[in-house]
Each structure stands twice: as structure tokens, then as C-alpha cells.
C-alpha atoms as a PDB file:
ATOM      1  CA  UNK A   1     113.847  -9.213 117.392  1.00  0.00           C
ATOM      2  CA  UNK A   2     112.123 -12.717 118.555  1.00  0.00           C
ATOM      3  CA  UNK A   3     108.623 -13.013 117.736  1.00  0.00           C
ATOM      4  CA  UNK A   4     107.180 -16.064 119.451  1.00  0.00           C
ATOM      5  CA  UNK A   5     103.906 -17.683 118.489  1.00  0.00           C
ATOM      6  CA  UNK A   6     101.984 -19.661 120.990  1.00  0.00           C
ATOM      7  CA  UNK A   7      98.614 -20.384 122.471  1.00  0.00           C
ATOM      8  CA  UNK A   8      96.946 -20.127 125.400  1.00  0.00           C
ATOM      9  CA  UNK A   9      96.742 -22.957 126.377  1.00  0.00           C
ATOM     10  CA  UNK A  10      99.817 -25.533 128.119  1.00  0.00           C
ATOM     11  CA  UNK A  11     101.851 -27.218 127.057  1.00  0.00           C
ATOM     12  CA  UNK A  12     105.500 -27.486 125.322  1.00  0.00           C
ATOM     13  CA  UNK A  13     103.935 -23.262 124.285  1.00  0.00           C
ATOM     14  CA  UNK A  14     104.924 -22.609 127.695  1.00  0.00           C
ATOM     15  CA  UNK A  15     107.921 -24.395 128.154  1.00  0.00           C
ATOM     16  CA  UNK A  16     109.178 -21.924 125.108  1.00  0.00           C
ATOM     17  CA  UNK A  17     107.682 -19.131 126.830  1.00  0.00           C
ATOM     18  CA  UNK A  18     109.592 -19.486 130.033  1.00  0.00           C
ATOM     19  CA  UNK A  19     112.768 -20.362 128.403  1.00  0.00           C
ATOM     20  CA  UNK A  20     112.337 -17.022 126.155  1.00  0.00           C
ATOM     21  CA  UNK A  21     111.528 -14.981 129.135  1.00  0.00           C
ATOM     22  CA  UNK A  22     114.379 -15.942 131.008  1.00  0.00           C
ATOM     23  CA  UNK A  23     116.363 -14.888 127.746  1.00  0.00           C
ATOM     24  CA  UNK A  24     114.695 -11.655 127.560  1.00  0.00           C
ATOM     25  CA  UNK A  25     116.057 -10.943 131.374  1.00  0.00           C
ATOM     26  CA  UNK A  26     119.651 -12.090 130.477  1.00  0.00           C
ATOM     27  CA  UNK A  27     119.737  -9.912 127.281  1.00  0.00           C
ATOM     28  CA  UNK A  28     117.583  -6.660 127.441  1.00  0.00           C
ATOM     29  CA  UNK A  29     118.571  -5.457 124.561  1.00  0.00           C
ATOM     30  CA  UNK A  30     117.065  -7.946 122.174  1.00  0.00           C
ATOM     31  CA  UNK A  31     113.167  -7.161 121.526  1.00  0.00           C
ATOM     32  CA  UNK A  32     110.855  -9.714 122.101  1.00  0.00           C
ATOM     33  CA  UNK A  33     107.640 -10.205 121.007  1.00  0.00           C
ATOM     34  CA  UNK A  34     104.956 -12.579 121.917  1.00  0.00           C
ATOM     35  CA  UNK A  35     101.812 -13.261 120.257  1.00  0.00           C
ATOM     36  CA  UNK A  36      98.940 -15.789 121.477  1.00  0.00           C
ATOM     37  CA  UNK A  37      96.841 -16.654 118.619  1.00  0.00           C
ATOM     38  CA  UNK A  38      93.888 -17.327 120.312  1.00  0.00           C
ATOM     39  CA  UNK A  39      93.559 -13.572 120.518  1.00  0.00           C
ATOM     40  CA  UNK A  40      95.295 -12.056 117.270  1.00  0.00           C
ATOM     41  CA  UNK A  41      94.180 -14.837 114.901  1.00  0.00           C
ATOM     42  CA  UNK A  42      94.810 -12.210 112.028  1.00  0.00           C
ATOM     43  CA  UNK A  43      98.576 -11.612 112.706  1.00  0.00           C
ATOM     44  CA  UNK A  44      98.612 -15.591 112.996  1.00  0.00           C
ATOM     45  CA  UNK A  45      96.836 -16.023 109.299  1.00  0.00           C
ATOM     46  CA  UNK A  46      99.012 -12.893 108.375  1.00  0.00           C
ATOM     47  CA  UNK A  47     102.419 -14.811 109.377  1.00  0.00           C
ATOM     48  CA  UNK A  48     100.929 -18.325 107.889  1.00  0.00           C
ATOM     49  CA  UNK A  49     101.448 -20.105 111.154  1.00  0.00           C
ATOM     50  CA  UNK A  50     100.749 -23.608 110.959  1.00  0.00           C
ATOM     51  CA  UNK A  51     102.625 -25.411 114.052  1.00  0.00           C
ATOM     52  CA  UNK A  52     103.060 -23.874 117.387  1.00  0.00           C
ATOM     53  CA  UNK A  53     105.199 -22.896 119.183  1.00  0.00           C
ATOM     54  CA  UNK A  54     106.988 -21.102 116.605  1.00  0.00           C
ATOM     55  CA  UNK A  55     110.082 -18.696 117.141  1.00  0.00           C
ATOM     56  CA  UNK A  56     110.894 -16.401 114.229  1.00  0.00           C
ATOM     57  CA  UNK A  57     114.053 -14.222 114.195  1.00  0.00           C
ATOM     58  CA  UNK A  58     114.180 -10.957 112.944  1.00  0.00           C
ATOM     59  CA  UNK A  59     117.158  -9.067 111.606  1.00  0.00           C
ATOM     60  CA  UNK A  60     117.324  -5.219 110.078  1.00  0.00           C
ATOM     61  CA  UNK A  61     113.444  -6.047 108.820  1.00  0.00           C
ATOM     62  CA  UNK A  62     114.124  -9.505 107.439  1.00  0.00           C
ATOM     63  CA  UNK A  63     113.374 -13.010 108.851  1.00  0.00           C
ATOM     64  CA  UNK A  64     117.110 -14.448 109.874  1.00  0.00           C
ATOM     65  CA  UNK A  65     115.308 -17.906 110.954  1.00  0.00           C
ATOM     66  CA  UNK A  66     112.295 -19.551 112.106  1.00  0.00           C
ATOM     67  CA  UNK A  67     112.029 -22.403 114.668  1.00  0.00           C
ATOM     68  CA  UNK A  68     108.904 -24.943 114.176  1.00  0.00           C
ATOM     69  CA  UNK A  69     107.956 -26.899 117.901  1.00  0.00           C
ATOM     70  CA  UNK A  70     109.010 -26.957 121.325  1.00  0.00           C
ATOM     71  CA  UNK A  71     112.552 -28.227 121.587  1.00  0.00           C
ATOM     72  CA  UNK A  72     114.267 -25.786 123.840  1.00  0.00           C
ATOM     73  CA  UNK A  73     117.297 -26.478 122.976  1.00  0.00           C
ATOM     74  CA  UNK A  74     116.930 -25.460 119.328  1.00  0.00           C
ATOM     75  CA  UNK A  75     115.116 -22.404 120.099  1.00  0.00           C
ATOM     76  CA  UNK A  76     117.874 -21.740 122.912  1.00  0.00           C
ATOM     77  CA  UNK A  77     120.768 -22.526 120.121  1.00  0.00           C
ATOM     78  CA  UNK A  78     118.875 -20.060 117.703  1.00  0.00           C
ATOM     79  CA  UNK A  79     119.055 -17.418 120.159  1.00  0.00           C
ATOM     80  CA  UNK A  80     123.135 -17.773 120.765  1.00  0.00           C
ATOM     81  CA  UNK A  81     123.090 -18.014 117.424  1.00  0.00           C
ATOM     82  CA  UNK A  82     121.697 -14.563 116.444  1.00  0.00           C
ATOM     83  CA  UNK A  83     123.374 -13.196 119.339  1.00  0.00           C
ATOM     84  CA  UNK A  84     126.253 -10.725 118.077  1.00  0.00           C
ATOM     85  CA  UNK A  85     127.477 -10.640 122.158  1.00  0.00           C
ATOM     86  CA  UNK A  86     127.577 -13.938 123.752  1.00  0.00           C
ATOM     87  CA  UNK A  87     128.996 -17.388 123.797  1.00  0.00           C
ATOM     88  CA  UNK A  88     126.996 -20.626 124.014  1.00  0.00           C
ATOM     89  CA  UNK A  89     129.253 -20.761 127.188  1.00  0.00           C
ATOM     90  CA  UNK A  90     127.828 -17.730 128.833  1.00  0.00           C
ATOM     91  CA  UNK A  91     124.352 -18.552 127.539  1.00  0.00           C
ATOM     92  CA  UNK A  92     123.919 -21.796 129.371  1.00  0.00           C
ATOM     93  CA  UNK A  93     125.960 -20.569 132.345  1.00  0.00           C
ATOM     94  CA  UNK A  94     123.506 -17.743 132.607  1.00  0.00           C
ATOM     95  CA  UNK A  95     120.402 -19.826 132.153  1.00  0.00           C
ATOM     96  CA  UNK A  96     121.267 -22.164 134.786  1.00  0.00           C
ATOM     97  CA  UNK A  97     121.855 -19.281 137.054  1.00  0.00           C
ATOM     98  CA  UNK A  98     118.285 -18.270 136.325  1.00  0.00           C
ATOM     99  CA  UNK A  99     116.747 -21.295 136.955  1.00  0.00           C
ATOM    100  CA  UNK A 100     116.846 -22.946 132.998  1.00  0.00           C
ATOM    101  CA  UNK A 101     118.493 -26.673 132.795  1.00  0.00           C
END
């Protein structure tokens, strides 16, 4: 599961947004999860969130990783990285199909 924190507002929130939603397309099976904290500010206080964006990763009910800002790439790594069926290959193949560079 990716749970990603953001706002409402722009800015590099988005940019992490769009780059997750393109994921979500590629790999369907992966649950994903976002929550702007302008409107759930109790799951926000819940989870301690501090800096957004922020990209937790979830694993058989336990957090596997957390990424603090808006460096696509590292969110984008985290992903292929908790990924039991692809390749960084096929990941950034596939993302520049979809539109991601």
C-alpha cells in the first residue's frame, strides 16, 4: 500500500500526485491511498505529519518506508523498490510511455 500525504494546494504536492497516479495505472495491483490534510487534519495529527508531501509504504500492516518532500525520483525509486514485479528498467520505460520524464 502507498499512502500519500499532500495538500490542496500546488505545488511539488502535485508533482508527487501525478507521478503516483501514473504509478497506480502501470501497477493496479498496488493500493494507493491519498489523503489531503486540509480535509482529514485528524488522520494527519494521527500519522504525525510534519513535511509534505510525504509517501509512506506499507507492507503486511507495517510501515516498509517513508519518503519526506517532493523529489520524484526518490519517491519513484521507493516504489521499484517495494515492487516484488518490476525492474527499474520497466519502471522508467513505462513512465515515459505514460507521459513521466
Amino acid at each position: 500500500m502507498v499512502v500519500h500525504f499532500t495538500t490542496g494546494r500546488w505545488g511539488s504536492y502535485h508533482q508527487v500526485g501525478s507521478l503516483l497516479d501514473l504509478i497506480a495505472k502501470k501497477k493496479p495491483d498496488v493500493i494507493y491511498v491519498k489523503i489531503i490534510i486540509d480535509t482529514l487534519k485528524s488522520v494527519a495529527e494521527e500519522w504525525a505529519m510534519e513535511t509534505l508531501p510525504t509517501v509512506v509504504f506499507i507492507k503486511e500492516g507495517k510501515v516498509v518506508d517513508k519518503i519526506v518532500g517532493g523529489e520524484q525520483y526518490v519517491v519513484w525509486s521507493a516504489v521499484v523498490k517495494h515492487s516484488s514485479s518490476a525492474t527499474q528498467d520497466f519502471w522508467w520505460g513505462g513512465l515515459t510511455k505514460c507521459g513521466w520524464q
